[in-house]
PDB file of N, CA and C in Angstrom:
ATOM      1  N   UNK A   1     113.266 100.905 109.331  1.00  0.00           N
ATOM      2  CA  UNK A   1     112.901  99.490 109.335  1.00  0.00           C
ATOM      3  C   UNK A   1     112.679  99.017 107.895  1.00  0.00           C
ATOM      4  N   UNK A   2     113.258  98.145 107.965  1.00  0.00           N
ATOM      5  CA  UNK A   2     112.593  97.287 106.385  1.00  0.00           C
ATOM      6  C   UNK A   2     111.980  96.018 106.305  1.00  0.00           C
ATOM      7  N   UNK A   3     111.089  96.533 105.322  1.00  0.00           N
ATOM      8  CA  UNK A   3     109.516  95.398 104.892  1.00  0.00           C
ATOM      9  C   UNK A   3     110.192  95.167 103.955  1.00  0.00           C
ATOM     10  N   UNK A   4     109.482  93.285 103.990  1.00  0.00           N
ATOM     11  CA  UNK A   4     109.315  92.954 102.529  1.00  0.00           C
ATOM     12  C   UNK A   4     108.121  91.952 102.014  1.00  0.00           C
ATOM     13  N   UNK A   5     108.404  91.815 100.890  1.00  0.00           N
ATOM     14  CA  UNK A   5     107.457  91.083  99.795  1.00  0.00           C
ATOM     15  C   UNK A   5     106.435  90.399 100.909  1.00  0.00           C
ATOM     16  N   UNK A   6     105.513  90.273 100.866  1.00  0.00           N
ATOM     17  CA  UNK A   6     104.906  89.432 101.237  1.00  0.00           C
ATOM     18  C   UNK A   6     104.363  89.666 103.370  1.00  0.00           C
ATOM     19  N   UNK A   7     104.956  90.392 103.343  1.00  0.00           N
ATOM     20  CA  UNK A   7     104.693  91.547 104.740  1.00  0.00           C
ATOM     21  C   UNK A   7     103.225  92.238 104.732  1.00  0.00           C
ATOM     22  N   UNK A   8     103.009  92.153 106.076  1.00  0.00           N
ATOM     23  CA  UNK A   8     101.621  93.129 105.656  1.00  0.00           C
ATOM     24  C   UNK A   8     101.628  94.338 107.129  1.00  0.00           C
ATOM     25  N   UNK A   9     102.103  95.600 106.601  1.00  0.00           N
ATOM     26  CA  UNK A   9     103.257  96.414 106.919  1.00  0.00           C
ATOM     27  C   UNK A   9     101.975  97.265 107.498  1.00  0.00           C
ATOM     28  N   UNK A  10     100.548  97.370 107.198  1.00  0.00           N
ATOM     29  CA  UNK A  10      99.557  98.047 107.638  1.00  0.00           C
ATOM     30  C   UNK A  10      99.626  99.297 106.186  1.00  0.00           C
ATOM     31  N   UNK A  11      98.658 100.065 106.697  1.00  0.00           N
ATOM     32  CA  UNK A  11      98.066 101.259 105.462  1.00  0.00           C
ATOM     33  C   UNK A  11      99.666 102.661 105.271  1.00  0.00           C
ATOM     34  N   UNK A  12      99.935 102.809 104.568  1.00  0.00           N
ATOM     35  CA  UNK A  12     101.285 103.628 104.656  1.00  0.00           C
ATOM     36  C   UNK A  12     101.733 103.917 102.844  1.00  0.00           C
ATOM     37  N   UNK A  13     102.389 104.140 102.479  1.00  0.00           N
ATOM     38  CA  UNK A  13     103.344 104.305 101.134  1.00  0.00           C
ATOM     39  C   UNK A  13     104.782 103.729 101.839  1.00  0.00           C
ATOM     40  N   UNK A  14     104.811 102.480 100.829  1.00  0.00           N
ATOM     41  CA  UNK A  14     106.320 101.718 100.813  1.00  0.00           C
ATOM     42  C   UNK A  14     107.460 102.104  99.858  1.00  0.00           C
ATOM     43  N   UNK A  15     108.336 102.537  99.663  1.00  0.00           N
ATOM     44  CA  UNK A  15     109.617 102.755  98.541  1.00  0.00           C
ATOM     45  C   UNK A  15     110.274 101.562  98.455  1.00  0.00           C
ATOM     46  N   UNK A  16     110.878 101.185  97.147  1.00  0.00           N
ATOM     47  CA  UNK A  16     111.463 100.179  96.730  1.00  0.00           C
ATOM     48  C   UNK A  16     113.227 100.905  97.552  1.00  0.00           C
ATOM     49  N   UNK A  17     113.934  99.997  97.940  1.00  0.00           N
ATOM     50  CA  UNK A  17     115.490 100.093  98.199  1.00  0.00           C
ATOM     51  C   UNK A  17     116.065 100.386  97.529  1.00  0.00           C
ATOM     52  N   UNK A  18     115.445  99.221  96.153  1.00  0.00           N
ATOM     53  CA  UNK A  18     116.610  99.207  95.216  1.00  0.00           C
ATOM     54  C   UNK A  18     116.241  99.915  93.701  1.00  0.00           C
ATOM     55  N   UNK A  19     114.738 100.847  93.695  1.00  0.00           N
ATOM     56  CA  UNK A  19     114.469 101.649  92.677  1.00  0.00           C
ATOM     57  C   UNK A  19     114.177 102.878  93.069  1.00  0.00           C
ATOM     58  N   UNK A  20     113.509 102.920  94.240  1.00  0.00           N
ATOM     59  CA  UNK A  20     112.494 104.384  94.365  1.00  0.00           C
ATOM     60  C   UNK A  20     111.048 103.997  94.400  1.00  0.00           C
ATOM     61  N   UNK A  21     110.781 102.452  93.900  1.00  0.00           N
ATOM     62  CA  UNK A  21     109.520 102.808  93.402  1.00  0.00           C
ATOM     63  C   UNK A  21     108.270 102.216  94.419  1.00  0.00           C
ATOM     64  N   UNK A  22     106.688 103.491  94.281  1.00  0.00           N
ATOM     65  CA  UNK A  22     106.110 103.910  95.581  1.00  0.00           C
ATOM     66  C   UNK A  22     105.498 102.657  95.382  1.00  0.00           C
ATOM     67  N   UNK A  23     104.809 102.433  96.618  1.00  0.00           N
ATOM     68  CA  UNK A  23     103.330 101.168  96.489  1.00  0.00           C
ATOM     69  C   UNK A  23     102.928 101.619  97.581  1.00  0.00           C
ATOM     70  N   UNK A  24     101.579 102.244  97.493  1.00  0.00           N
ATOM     71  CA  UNK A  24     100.801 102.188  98.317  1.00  0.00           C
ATOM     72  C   UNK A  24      99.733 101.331  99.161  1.00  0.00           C
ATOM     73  N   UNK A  25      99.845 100.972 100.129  1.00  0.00           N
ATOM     74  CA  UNK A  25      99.038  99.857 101.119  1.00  0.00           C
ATOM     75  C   UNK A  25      97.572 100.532 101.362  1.00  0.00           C
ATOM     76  N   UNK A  26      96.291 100.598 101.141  1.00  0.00           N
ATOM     77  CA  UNK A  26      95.438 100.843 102.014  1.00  0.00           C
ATOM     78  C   UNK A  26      94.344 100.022 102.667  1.00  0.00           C
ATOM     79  N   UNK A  27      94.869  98.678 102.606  1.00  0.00           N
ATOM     80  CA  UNK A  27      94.329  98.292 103.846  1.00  0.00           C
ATOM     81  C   UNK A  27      95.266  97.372 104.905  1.00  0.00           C
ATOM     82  N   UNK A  28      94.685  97.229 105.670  1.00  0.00           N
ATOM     83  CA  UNK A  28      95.805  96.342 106.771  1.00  0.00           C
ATOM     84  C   UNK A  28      95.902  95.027 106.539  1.00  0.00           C
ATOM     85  N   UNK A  29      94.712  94.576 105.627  1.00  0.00           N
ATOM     86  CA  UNK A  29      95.361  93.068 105.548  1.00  0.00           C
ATOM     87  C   UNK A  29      95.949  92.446 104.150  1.00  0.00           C
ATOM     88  N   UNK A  30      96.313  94.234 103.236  1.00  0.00           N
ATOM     89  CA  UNK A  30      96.969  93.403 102.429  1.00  0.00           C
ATOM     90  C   UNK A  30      98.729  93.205 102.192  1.00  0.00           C
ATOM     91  N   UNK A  31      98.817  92.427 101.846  1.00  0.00           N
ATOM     92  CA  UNK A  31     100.459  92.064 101.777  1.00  0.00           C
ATOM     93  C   UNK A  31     100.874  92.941 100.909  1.00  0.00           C
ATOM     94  N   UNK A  32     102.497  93.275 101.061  1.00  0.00           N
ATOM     95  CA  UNK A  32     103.630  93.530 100.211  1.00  0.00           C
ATOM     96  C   UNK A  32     104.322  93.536  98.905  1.00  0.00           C
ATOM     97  N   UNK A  33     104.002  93.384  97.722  1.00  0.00           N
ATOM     98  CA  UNK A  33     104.037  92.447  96.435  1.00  0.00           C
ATOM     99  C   UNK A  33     105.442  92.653  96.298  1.00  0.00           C
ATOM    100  N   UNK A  34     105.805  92.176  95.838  1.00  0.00           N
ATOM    101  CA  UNK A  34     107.596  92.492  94.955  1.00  0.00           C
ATOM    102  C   UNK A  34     107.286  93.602  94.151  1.00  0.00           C
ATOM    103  N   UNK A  35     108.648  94.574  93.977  1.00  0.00           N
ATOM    104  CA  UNK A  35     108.383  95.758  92.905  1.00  0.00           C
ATOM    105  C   UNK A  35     107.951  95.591  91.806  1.00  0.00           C
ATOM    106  N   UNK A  36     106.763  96.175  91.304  1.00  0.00           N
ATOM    107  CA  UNK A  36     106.817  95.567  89.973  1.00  0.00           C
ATOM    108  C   UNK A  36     107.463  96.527  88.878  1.00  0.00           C
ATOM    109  N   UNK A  37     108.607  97.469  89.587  1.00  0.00           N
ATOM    110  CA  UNK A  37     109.355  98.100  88.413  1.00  0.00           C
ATOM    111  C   UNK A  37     110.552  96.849  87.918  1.00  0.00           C
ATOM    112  N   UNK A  38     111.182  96.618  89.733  1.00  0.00           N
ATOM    113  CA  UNK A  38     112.306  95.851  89.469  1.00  0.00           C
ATOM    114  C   UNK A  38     113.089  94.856  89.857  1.00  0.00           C
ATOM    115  N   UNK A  39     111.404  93.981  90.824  1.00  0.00           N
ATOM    116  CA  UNK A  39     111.428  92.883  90.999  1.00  0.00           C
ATOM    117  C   UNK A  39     111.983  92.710  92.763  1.00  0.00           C
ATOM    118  N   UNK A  40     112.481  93.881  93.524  1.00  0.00           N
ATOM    119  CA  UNK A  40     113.258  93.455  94.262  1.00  0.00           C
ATOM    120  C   UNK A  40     111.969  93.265  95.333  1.00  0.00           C
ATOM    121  N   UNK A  41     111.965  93.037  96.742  1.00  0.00           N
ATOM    122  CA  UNK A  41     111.601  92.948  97.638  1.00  0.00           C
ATOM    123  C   UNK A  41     111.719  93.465  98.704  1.00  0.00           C
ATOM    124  N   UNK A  42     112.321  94.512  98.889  1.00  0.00           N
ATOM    125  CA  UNK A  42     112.832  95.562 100.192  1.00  0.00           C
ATOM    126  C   UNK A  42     112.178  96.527 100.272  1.00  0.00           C
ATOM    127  N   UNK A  43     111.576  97.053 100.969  1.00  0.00           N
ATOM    128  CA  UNK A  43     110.638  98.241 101.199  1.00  0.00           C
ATOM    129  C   UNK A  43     111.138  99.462 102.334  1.00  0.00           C
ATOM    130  N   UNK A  44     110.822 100.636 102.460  1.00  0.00           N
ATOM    131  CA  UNK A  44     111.074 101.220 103.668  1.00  0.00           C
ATOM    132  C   UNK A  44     110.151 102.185 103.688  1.00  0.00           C
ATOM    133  N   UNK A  45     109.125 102.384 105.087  1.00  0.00           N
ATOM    134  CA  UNK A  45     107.843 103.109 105.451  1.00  0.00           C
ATOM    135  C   UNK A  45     108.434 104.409 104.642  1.00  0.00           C
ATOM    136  N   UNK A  46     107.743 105.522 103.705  1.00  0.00           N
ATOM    137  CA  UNK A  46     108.008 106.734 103.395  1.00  0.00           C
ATOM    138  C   UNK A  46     107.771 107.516 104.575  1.00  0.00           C
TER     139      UNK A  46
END
């Protein structure tokens, strides 16, 4: 499944699509940010 920017995907580690790069969520109500390696917005649950 894919998350993005601005999603609030619950507590998990997100990967960027289009870098690799991790973001970790730990709480449920916070949102998604854009990568801040490389701007994109696509995520997928690790």
């Amino acid at each position: 499944m894919i998350y993005k920017a601005g999603d609030k995907p619950g507590k998990g580690t997100y990967i960027c699509t289009t870098c690799g790069e991790k973001i970790v969520i730990n709480d449920e109500n916070d949102t998604l940010p854009s990568c801040p390696v490389c701007g994109d917005i696509k995520y997928e649950k690790e």
